[in-house]
C-alpha atoms as a PDB file:
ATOM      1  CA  UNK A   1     -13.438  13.721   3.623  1.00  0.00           C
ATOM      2  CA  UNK A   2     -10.136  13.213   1.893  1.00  0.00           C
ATOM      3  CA  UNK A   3     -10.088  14.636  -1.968  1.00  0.00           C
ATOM      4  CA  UNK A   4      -7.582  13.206  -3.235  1.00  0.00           C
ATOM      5  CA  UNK A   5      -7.295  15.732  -6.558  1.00  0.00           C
ATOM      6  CA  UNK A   6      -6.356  18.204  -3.710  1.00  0.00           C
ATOM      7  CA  UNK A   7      -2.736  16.107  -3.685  1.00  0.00           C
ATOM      8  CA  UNK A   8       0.019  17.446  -5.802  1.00  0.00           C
ATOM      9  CA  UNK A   9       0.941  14.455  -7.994  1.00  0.00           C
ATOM     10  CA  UNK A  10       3.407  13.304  -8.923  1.00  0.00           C
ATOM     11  CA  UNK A  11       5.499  14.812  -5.692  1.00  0.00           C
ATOM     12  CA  UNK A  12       9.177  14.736  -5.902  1.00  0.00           C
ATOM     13  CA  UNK A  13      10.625  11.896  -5.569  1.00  0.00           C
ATOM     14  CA  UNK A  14      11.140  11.132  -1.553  1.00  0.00           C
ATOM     15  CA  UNK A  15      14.004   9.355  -0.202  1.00  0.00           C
ATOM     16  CA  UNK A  16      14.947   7.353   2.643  1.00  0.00           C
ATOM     17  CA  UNK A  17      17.660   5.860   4.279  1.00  0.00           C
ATOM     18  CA  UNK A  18      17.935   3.147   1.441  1.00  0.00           C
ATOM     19  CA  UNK A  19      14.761   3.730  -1.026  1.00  0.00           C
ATOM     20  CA  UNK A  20      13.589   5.986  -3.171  1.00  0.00           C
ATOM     21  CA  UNK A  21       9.797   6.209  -3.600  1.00  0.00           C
ATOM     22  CA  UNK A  22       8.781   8.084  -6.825  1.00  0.00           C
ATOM     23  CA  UNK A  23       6.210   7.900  -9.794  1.00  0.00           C
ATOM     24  CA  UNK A  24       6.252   4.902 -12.256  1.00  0.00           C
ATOM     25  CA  UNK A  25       7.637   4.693 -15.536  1.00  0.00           C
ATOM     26  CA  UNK A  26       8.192   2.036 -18.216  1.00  0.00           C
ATOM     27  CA  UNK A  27      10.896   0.364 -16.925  1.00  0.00           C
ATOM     28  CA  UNK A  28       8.748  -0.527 -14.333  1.00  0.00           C
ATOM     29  CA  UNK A  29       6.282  -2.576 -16.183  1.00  0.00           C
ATOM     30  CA  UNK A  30       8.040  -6.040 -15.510  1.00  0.00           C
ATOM     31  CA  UNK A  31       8.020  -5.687 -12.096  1.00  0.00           C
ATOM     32  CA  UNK A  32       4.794  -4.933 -11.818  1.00  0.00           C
ATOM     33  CA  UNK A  33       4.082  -7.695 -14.054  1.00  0.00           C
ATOM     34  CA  UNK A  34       6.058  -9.792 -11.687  1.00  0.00           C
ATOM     35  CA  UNK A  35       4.686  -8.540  -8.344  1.00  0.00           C
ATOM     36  CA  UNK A  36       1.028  -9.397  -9.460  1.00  0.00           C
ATOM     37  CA  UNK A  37       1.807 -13.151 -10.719  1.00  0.00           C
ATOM     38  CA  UNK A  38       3.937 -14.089  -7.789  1.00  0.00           C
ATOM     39  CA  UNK A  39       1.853 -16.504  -5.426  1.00  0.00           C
ATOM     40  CA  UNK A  40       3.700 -15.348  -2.635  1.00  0.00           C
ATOM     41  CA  UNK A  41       2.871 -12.115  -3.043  1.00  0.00           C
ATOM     42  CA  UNK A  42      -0.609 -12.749  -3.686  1.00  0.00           C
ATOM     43  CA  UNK A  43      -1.446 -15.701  -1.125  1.00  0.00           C
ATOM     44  CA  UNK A  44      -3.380 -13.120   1.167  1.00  0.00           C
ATOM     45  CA  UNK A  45      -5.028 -11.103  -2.370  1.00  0.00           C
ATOM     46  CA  UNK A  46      -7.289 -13.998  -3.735  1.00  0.00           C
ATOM     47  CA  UNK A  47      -4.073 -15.510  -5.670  1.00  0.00           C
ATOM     48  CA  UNK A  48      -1.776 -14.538  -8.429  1.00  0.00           C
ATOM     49  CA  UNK A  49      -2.954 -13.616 -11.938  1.00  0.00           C
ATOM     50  CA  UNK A  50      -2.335 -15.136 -15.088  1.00  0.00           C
ATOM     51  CA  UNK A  51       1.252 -13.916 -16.742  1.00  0.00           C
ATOM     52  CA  UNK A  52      -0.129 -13.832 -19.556  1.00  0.00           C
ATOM     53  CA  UNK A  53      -3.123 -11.429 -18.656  1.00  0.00           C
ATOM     54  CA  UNK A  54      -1.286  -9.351 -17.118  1.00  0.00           C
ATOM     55  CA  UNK A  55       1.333  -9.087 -20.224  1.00  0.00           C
ATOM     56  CA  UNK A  56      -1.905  -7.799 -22.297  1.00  0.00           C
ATOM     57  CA  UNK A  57      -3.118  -5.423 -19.879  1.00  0.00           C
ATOM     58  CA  UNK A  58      -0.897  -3.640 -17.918  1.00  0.00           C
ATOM     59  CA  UNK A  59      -0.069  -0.389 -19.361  1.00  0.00           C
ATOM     60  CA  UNK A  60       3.197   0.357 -20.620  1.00  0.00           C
ATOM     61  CA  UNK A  61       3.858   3.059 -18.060  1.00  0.00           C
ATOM     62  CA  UNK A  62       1.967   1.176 -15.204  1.00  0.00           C
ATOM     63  CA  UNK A  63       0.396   3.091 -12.040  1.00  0.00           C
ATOM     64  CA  UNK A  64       0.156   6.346 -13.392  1.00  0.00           C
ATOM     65  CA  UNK A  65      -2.361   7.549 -10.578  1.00  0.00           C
ATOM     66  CA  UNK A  66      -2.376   9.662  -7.383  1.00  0.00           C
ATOM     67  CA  UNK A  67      -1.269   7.940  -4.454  1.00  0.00           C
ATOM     68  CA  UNK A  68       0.724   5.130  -6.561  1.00  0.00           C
ATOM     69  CA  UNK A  69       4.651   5.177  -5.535  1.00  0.00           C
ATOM     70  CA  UNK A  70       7.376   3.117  -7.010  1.00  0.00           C
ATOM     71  CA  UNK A  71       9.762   2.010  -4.275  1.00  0.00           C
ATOM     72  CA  UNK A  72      13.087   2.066  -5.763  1.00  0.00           C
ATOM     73  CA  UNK A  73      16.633  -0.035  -4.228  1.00  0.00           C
ATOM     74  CA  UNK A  74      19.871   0.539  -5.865  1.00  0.00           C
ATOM     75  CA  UNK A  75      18.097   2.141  -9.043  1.00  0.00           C
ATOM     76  CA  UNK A  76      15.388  -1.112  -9.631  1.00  0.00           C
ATOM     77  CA  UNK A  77      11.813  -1.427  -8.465  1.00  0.00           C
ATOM     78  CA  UNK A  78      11.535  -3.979  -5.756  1.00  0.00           C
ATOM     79  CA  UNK A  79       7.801  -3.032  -4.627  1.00  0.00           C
ATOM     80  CA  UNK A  80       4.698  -0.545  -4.992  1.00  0.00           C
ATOM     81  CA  UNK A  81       3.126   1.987  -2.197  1.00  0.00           C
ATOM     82  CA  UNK A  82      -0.586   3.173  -2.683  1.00  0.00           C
ATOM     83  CA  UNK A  83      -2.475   5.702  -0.758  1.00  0.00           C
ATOM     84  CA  UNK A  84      -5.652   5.319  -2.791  1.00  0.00           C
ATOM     85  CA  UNK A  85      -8.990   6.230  -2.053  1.00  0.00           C
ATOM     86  CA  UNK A  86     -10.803   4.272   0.108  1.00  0.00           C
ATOM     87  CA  UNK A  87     -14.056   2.098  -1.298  1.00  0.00           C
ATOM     88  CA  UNK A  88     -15.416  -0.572   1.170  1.00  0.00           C
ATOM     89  CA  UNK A  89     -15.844  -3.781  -0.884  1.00  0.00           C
ATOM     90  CA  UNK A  90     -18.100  -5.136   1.615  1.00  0.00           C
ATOM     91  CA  UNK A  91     -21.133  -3.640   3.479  1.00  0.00           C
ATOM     92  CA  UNK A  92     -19.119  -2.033   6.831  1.00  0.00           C
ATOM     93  CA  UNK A  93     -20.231  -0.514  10.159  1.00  0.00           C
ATOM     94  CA  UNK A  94     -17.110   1.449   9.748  1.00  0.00           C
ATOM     95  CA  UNK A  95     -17.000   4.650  11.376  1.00  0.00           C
ATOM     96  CA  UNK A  96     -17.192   7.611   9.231  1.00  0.00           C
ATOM     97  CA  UNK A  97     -13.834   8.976  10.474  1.00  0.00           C
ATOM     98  CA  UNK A  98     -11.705   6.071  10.217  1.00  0.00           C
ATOM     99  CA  UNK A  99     -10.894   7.544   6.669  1.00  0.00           C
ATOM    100  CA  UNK A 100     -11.453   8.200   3.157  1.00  0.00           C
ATOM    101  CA  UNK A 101      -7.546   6.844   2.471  1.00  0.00           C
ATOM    102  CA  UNK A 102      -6.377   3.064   2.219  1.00  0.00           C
ATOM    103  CA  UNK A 103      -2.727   1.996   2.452  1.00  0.00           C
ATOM    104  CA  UNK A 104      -1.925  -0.848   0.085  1.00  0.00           C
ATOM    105  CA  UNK A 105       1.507  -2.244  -0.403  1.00  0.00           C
ATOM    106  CA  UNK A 106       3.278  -5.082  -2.393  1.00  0.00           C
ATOM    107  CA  UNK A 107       6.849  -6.446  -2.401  1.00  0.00           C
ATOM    108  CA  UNK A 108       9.274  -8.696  -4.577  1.00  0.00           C
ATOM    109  CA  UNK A 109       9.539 -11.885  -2.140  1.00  0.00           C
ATOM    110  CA  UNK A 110      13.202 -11.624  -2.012  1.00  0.00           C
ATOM    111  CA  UNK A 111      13.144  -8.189  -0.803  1.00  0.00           C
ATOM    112  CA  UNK A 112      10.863  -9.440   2.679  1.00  0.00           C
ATOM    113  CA  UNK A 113      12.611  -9.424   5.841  1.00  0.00           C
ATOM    114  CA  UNK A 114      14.729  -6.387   5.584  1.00  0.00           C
ATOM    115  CA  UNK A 115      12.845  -3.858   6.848  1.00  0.00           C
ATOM    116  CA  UNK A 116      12.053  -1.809   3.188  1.00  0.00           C
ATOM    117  CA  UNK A 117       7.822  -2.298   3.531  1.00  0.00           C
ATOM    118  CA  UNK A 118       7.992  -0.645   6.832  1.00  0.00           C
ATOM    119  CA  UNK A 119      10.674   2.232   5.632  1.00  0.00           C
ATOM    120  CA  UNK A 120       8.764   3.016   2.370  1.00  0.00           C
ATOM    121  CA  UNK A 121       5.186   2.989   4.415  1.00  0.00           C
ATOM    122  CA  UNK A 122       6.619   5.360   6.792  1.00  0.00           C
ATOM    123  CA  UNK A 123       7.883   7.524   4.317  1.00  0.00           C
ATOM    124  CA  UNK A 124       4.547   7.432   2.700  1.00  0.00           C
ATOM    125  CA  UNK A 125       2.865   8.270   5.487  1.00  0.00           C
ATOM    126  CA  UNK A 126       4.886  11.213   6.348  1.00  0.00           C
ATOM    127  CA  UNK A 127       4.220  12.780   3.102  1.00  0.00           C
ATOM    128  CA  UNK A 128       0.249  11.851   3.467  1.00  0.00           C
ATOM    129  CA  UNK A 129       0.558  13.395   6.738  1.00  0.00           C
ATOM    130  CA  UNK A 130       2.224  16.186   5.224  1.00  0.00           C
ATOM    131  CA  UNK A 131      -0.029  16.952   2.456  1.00  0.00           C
ATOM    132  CA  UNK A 132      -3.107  16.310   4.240  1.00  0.00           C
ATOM    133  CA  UNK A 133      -2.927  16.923   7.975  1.00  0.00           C
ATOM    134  CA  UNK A 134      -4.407  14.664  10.141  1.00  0.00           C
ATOM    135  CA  UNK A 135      -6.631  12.630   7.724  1.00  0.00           C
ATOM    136  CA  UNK A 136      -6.443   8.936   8.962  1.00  0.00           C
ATOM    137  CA  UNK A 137      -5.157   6.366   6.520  1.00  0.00           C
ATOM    138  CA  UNK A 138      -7.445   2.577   6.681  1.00  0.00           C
ATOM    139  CA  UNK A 139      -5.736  -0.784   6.242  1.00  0.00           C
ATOM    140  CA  UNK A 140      -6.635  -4.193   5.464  1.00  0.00           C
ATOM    141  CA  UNK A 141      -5.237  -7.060   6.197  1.00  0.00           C
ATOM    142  CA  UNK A 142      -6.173 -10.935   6.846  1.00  0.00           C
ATOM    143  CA  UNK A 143      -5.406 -11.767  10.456  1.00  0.00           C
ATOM    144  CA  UNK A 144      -3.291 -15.234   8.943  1.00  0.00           C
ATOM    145  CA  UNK A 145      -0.842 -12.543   6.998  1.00  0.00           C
ATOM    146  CA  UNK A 146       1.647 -11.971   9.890  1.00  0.00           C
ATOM    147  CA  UNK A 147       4.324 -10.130   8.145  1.00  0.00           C
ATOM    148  CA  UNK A 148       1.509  -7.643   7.020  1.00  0.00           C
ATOM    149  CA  UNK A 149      -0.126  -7.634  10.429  1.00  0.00           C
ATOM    150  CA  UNK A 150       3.192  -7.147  12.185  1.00  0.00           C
ATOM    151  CA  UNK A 151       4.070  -3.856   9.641  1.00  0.00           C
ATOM    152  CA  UNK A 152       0.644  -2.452  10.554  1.00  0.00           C
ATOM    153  CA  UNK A 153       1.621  -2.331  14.281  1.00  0.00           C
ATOM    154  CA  UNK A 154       5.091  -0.950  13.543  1.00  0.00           C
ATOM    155  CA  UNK A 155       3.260   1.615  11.485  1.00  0.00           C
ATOM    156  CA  UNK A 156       1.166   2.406  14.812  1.00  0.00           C
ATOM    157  CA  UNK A 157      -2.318   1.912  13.362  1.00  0.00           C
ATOM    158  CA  UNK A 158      -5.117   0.349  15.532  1.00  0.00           C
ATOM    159  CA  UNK A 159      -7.716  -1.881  15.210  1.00  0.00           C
ATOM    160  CA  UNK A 160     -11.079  -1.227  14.223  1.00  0.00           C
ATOM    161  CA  UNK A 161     -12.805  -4.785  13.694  1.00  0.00           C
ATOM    162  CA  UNK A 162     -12.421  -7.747  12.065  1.00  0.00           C
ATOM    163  CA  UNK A 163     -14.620  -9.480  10.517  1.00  0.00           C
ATOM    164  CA  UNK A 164     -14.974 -12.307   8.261  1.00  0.00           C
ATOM    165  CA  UNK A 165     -14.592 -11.992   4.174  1.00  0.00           C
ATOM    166  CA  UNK A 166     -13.613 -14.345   1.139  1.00  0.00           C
ATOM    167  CA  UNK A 167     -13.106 -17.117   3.429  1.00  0.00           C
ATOM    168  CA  UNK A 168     -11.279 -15.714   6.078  1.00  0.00           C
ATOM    169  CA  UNK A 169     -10.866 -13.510   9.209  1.00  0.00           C
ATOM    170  CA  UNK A 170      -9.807 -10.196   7.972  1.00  0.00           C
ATOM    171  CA  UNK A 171      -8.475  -7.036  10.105  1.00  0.00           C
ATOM    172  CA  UNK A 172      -9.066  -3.195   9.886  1.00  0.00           C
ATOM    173  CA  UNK A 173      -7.688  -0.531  11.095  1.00  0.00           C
ATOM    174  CA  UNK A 174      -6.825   3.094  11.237  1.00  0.00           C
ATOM    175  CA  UNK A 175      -3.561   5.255  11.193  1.00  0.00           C
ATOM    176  CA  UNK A 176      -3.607   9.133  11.872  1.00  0.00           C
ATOM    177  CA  UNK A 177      -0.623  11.136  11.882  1.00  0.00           C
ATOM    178  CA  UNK A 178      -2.415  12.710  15.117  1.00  0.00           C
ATOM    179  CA  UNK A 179      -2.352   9.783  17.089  1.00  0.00           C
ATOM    180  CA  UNK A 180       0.940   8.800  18.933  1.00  0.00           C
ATOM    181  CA  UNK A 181       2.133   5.543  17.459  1.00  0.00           C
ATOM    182  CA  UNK A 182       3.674   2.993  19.738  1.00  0.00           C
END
């Protein structure tokens, strides 16, 4: 079972190619603000929330928890990386070893299509796989999100089941930094 205290947080930032994925700060805060109202970002998360809800509760340095990475392009945020721990919200004949560690991920809608959810999720990954050997990582997604079904394959995880939940056909599967990815 993954603890996830055992994680050094925050980590230095890590960079790619074209990102920079690193711990939040206040200049953040609109962003985030913006990522959680957009209803393109949240058509496959049960819809946006209100602006104005989100104004009063998101904190001023937003994210401040292990796992949570700021992906940075050209010095502004332009999405958010979790590796948090894994809580089924819905009674699951999951096998026990498919992981105690969820990947989550969400991106400014102008930012889709260029590859950066896929180069920050690797990146990610490497360091989870770094820090904790060979503990699998679990994803969600609903079967009708292509983009996010497509990035799950490049990431090379596998499916588990899906099943159906809040109205639709959702998928599962499992990453492990032991398993060849295709």
């Amino acid at each position: 079972m993954t603890d996830h205290r055992a994680l050094a947080w925050p980590p230095a930032p890590i960079k790619t190619e074209r990102l920079v994925l690193r711990e939040s700060e206040a200049r953040d805060r609109a962003a985030v603000i913006e990522l959680n109202a957009s209803p393109e970002v949240n058509t496959y998360l049960g819809g946006p929330r209100p602006r104005a809800e989100l104004e009063r509760t998101v904190p001023e340095v937003p994210g401040q928890r292990r796992g949570w990475f700021v992906v940075e392009l050209d010095g502004a945020m332009i999405g958010t990386v979790q590796l948090k721990p894994h809580t089924p919200e819905r009674p699951s004949n999951r096998l026990p070893e498919a992981g105690e560690t969820e990947l989550g991920y969400l991106f400014l809608p102008e930012t889709w299509g260029h590859g950066y959810a896929t180069e920050a999720c690797t990146a990610a990954l490497d360091w989870f796989a770094g820090a904790l050997p060979g503990e699998p990582v679990v994803l969600y997604t609903q079967t009708a999100n292509a983009r996010s079904m497509r990035l799950a394959a490049k990431l090379g995880f596998t499916e588990l089941e899906r099943f159906e939940a809040w109205g639709a056909e959702q998928w599962f599967g499992m990453w492990s930094s032991l398993t060849p990815s295709g």
